[in-house]
N, C-alpha and C. Protein backbone atom coordinates (compact mmCIF):
# COMPACT_ATOMS: atom_id res chain seq x y z
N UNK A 1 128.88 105.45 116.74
CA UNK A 1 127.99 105.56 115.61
C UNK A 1 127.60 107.03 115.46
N UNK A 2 127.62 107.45 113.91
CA UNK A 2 127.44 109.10 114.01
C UNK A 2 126.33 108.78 113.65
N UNK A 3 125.68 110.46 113.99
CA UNK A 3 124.12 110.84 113.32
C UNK A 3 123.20 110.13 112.19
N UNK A 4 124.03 110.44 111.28
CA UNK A 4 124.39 110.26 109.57
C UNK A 4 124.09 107.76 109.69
N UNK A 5 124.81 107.75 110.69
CA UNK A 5 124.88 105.85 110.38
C UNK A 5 122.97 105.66 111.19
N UNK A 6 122.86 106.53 112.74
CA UNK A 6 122.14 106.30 113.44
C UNK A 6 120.95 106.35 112.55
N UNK A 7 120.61 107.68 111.91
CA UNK A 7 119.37 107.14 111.80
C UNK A 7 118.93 106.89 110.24
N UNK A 8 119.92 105.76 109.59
CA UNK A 8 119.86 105.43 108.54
C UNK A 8 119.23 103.77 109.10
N UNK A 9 120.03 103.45 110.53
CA UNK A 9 119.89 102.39 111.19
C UNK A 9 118.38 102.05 111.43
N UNK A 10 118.02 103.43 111.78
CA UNK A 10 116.45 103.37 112.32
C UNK A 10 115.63 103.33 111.60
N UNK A 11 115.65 103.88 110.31
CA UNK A 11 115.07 103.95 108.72
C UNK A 11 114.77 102.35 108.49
N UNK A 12 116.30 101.73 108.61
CA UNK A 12 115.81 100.34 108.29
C UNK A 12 115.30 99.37 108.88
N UNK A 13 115.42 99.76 110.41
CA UNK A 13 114.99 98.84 111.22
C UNK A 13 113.31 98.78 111.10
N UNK A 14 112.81 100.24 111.06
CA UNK A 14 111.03 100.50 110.53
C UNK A 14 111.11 99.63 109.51
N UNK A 15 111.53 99.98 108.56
CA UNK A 15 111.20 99.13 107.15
C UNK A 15 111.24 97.86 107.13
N UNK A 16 112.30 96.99 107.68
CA UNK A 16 112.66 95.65 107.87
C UNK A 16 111.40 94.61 108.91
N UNK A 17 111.27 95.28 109.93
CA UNK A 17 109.90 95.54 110.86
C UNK A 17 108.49 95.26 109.94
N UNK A 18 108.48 96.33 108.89
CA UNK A 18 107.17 96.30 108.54
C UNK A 18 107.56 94.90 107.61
N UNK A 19 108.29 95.36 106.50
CA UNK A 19 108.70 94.26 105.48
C UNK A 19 108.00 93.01 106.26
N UNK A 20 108.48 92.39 106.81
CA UNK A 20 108.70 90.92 107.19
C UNK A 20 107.59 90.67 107.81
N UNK A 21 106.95 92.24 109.14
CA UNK A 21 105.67 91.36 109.06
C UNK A 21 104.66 91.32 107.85
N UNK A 22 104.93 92.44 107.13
CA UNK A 22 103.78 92.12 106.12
C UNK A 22 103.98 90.71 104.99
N UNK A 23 104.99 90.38 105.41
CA UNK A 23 105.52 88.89 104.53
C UNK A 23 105.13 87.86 105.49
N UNK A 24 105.28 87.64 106.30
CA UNK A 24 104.48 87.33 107.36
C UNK A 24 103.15 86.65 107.04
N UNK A 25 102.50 88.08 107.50
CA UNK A 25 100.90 87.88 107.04
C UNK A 25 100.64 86.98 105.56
N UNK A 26 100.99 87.56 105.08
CA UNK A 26 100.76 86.35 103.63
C UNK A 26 101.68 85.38 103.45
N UNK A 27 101.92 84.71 104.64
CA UNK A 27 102.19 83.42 104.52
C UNK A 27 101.15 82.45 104.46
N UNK A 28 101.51 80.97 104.25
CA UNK A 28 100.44 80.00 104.27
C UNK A 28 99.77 80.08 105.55
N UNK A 29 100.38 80.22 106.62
CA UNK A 29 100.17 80.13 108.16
C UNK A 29 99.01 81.16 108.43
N UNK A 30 98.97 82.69 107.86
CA UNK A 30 98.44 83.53 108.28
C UNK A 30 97.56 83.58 106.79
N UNK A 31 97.22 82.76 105.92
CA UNK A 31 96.35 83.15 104.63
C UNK A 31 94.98 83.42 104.92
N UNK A 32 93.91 83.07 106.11
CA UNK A 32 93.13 83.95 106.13
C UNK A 32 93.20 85.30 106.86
N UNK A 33 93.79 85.75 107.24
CA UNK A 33 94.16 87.42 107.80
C UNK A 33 94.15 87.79 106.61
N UNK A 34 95.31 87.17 106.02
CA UNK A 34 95.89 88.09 104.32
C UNK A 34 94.30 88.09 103.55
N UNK A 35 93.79 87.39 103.86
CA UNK A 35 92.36 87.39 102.32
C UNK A 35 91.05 88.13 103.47
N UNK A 36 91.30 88.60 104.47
CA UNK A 36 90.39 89.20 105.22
C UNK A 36 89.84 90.72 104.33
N UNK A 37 88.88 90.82 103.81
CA UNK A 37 88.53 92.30 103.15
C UNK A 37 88.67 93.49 104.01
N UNK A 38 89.23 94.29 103.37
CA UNK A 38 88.97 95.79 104.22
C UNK A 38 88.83 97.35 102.89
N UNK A 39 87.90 97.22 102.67
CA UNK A 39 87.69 98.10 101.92
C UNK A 39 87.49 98.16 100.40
N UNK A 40 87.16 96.72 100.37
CA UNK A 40 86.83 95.60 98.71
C UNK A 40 88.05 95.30 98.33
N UNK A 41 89.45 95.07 99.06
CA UNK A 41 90.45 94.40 98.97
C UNK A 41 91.20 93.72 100.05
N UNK A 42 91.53 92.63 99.42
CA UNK A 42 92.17 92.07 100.35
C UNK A 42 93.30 92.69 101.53
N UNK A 43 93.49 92.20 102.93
CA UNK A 43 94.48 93.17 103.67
C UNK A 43 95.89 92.73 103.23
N UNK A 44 96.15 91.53 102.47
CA UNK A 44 97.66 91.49 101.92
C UNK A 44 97.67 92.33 100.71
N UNK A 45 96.77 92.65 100.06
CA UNK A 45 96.74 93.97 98.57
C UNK A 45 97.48 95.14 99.73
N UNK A 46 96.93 95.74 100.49
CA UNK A 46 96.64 97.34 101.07
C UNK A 46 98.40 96.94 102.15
N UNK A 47 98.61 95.73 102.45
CA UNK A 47 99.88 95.60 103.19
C UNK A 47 101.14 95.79 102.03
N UNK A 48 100.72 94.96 100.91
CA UNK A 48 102.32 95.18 99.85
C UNK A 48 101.96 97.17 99.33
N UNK A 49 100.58 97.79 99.18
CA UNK A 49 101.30 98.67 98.84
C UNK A 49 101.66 99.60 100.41
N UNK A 50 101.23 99.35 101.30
CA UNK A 50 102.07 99.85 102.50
C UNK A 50 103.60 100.13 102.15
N UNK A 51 103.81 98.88 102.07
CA UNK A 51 105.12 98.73 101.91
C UNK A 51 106.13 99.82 100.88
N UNK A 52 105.39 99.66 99.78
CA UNK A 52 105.66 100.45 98.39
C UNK A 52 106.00 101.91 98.80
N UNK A 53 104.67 102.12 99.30
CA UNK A 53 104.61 103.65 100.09
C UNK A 53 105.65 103.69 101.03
N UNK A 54 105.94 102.94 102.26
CA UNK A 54 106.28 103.41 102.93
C UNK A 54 107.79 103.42 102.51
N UNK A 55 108.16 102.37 101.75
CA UNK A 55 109.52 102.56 100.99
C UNK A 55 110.10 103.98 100.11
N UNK A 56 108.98 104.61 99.71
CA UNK A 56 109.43 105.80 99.04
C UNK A 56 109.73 106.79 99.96
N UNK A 57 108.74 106.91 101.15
CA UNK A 57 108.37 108.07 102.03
C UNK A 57 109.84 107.67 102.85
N UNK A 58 110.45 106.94 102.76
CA UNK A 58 111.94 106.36 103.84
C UNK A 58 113.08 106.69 103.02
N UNK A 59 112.80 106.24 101.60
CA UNK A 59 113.95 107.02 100.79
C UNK A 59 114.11 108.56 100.85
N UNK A 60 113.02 109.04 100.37
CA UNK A 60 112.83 110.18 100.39
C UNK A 60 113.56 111.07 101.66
N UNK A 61 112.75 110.17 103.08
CA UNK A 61 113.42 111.06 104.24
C UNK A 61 114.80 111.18 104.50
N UNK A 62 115.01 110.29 103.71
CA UNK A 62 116.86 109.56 104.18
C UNK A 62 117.77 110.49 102.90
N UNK A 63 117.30 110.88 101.83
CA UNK A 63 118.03 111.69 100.99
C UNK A 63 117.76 113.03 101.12
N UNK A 64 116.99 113.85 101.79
CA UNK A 64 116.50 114.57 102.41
C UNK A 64 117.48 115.19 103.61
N UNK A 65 117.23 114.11 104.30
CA UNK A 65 118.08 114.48 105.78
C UNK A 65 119.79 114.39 104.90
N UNK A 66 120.61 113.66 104.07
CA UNK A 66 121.55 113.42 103.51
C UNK A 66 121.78 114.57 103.11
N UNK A 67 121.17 115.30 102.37
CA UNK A 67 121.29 116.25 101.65
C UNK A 67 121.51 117.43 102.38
N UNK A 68 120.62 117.70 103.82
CA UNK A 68 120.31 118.74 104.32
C UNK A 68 122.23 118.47 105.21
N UNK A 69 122.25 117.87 105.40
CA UNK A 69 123.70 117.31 106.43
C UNK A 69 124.85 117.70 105.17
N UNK A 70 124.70 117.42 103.72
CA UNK A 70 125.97 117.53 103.07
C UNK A 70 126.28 118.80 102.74
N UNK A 71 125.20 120.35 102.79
CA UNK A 71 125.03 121.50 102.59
C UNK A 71 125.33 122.14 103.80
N UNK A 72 125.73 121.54 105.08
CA UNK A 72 126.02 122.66 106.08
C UNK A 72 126.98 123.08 106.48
């Protein structure tokens, strides 16, 4: 596995990680965690935009590092 596969691997494994537990949490199973307040919103509001965020900040790093690797 090169550089370039490795830590595209690791990119997704974070993301997939968070993804699922935050799908997780707002399941039926875990619905009061998800409706627990933290800051006058619910913690499944502040978990999907986690997600949002942390999805850009992973693209970003991953076209970034792509870019910096296709220029050398």
């Amino acid at each position: 596995m090169n550089s370039k596969e490795k830590f595209s691997a690791i990119l997704l494994a974070v993301y997939t990680v968070m993804y699922f537990g935050i799908a997780l949490m707002v399941s039926a199973t875990f619905k009061d965690i998800a409706a627990t307040q933290v800051a006058g919103m619910p913690l499944a509001i502040w978990g999907g935009l986690l997600v949002i965020i942390t999805g850009v900040i992973i693209t970003r790093l991953y076209l970034k590092r792509m870019d910096a690797e296709e220029n050398e």
